[in-house]
N, C-alpha and C. Protein backbone atom coordinates (compact mmCIF):
# COMPACT_ATOMS: atom_id res chain seq x y z
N UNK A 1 -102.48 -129.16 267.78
CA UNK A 1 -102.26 -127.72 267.75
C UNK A 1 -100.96 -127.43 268.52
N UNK A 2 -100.11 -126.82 267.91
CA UNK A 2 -98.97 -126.53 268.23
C UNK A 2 -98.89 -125.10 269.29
N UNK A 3 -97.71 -124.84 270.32
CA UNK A 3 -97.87 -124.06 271.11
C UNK A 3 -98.25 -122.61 270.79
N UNK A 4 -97.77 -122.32 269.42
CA UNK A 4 -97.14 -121.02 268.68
C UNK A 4 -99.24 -120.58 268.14
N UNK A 5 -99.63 -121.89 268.24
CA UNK A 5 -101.21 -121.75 267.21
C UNK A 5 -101.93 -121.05 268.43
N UNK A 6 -101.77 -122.33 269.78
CA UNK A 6 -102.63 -121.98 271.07
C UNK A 6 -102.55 -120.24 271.68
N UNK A 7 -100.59 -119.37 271.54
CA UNK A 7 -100.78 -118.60 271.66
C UNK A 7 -101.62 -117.47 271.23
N UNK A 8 -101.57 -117.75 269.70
CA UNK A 8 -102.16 -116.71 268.88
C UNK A 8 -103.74 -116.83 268.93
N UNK A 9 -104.63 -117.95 269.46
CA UNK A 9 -105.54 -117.78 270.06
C UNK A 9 -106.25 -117.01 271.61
N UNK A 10 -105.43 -117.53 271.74
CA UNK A 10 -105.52 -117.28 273.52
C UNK A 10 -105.75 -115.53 273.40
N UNK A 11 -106.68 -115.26 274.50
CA UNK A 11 -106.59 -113.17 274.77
C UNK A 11 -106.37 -113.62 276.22
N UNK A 12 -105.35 -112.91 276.72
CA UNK A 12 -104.80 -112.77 278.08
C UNK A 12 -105.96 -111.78 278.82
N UNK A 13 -106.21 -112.28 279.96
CA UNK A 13 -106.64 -110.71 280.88
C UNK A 13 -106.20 -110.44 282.00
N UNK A 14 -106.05 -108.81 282.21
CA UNK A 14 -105.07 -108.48 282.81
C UNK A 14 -106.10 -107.33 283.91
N UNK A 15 -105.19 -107.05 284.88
CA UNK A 15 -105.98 -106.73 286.20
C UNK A 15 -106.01 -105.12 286.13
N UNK A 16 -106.54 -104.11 286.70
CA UNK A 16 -105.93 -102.60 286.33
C UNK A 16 -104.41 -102.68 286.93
N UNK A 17 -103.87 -102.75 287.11
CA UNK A 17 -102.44 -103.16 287.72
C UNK A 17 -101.46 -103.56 286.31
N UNK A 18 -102.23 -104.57 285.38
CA UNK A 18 -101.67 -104.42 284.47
C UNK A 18 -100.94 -105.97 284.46
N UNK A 19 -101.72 -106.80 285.83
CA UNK A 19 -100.89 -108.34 286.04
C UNK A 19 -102.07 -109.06 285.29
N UNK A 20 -101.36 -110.12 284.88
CA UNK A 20 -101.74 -111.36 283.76
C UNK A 20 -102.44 -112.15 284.66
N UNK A 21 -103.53 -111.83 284.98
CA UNK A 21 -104.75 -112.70 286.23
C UNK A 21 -105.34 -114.14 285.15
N UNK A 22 -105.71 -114.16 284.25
CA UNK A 22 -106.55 -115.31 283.57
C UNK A 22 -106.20 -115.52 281.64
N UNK A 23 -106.56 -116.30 281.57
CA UNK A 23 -106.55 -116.66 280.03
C UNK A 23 -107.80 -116.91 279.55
N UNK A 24 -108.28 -116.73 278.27
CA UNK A 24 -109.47 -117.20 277.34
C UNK A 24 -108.93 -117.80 276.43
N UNK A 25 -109.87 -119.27 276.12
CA UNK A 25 -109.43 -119.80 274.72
C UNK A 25 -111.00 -120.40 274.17
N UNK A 26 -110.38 -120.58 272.86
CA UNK A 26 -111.83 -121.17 272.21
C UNK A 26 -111.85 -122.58 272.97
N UNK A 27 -113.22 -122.76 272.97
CA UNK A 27 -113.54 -123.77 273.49
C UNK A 27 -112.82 -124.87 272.67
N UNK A 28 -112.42 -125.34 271.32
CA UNK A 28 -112.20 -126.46 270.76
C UNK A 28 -110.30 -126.21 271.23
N UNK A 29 -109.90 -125.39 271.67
CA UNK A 29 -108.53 -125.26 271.69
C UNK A 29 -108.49 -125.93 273.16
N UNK A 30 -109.60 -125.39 273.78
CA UNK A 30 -109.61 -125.99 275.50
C UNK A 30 -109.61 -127.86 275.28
N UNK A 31 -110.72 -127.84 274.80
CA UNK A 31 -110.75 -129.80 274.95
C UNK A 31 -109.62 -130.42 274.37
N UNK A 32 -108.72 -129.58 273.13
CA UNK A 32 -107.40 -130.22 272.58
C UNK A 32 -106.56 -130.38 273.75
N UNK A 33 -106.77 -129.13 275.08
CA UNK A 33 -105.60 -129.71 275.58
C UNK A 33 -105.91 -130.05 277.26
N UNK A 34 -107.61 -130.32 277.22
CA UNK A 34 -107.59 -131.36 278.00
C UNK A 34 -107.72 -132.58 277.63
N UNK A 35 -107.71 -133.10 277.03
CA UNK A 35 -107.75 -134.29 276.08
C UNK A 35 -106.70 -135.33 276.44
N UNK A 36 -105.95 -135.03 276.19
CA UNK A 36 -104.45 -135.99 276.76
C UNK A 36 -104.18 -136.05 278.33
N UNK A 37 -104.95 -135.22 279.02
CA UNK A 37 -105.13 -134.96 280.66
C UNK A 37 -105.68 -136.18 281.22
N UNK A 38 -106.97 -136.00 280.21
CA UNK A 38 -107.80 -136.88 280.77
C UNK A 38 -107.10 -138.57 280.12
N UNK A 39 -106.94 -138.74 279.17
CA UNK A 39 -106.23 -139.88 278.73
C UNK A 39 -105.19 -140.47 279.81
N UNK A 40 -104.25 -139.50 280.07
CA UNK A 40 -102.95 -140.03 280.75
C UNK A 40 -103.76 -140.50 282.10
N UNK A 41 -104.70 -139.83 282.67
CA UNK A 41 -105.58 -140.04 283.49
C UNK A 41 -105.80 -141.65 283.94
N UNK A 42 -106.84 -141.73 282.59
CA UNK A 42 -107.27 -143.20 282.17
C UNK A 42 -106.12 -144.04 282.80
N UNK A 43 -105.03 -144.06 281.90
CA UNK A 43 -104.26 -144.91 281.62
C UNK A 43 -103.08 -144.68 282.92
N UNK A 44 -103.47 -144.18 283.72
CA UNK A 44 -102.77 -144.49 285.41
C UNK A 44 -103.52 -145.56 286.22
N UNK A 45 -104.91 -145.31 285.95
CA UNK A 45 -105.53 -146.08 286.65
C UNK A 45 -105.14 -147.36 286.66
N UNK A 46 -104.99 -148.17 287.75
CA UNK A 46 -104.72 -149.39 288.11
C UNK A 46 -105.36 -150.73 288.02
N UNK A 47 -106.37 -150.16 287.49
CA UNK A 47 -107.46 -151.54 286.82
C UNK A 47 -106.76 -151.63 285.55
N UNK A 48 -106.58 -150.24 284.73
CA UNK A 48 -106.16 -150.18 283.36
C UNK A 48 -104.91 -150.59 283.17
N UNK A 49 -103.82 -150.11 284.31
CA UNK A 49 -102.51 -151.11 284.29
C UNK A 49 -102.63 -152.74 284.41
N UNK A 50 -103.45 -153.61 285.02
CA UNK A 50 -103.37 -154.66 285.08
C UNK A 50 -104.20 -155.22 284.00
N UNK A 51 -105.06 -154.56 283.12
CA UNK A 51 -105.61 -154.79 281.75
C UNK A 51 -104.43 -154.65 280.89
N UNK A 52 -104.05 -153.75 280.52
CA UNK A 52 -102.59 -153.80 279.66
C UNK A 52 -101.49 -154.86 279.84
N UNK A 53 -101.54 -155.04 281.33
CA UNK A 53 -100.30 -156.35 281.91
C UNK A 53 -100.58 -157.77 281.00
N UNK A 54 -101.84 -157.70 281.48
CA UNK A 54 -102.76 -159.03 280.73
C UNK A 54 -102.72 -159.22 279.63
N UNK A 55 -102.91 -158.11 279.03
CA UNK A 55 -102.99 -158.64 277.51
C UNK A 55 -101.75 -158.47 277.19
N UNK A 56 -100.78 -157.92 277.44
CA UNK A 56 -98.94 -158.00 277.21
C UNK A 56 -98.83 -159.33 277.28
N UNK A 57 -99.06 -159.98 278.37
CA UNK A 57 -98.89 -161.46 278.43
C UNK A 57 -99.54 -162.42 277.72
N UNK A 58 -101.15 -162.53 277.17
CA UNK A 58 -101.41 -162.32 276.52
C UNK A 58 -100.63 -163.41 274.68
N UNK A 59 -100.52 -161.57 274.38
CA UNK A 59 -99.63 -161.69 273.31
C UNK A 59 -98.31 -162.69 273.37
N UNK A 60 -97.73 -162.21 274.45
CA UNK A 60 -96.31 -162.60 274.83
C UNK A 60 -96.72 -164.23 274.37
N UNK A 61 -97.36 -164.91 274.86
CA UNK A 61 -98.04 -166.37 275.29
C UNK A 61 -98.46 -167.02 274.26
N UNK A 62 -99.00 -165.59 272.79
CA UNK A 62 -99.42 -166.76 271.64
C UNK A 62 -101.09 -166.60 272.07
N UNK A 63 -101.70 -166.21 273.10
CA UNK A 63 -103.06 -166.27 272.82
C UNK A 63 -103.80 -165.69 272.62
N UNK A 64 -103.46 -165.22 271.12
CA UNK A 64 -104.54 -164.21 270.57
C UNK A 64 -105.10 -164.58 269.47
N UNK A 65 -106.27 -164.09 268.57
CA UNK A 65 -106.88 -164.45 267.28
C UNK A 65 -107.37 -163.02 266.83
N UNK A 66 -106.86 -163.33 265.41
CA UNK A 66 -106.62 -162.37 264.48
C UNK A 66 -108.02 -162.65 263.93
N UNK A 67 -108.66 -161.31 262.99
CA UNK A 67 -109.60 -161.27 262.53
C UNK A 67 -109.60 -160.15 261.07
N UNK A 68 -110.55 -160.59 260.41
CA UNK A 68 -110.53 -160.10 259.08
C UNK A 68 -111.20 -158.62 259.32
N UNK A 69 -112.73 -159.12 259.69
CA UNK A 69 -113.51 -158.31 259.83
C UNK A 69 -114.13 -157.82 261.34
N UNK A 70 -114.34 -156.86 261.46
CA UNK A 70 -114.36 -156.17 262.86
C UNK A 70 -115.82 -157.02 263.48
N UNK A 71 -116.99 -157.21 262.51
CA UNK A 71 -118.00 -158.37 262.80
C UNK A 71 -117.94 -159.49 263.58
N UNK A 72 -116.44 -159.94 262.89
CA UNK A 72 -116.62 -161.39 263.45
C UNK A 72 -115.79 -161.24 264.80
N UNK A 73 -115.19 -160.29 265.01
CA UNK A 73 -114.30 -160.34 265.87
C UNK A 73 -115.55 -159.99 267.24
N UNK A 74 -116.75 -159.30 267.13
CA UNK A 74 -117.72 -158.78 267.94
C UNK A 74 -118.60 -159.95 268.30
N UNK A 75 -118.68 -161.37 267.39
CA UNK A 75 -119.27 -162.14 267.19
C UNK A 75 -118.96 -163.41 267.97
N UNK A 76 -117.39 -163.34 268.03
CA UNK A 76 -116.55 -164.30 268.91
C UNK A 76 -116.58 -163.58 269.99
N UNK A 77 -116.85 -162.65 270.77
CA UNK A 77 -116.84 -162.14 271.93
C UNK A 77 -118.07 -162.27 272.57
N UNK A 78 -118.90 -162.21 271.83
CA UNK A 78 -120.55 -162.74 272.14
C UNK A 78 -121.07 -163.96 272.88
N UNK A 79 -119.64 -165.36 272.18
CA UNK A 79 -120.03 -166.69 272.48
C UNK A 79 -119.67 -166.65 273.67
């Protein structure tokens, strides 16, 4: 959802004064744009950086196995 969509949702509310105190949005407009919050979130975390390191290297190294089907790939992780 683009900025121009979020505005035309959004109802501003305003104070008797006439100042811009809060915003309302639909709820599905809210989780669109916490969504990537929480992601970038994830992906700071420092367990999750040294998971990504790993498997960069990993790859880099040649030790990976390709799979046809998503089955077998669940199947070799099992053994």
């Amino acid at each position: 959802m683009n900025t121009i969509e979020i505005q035309k949702k959004a109802k501003v509310i305003m104070n008797t004064n006439g100042k811009r105190v809060g915003v309302v949005l639909p709820y599905k407009v809210y989780q669109e744009l916490l969504a990537p919050k929480i992601s970038l979130e994830i992906y700071r975390q420092e367990e999750v950086q040294q998971s990504i390191g790993s498997a960069q290297k990993d790859v880099e190294n040649g030790n990976i196995k390709s799979f046809q089907i998503l089955d077998e790939a669940f199947e070799w992780l099992d053994k």
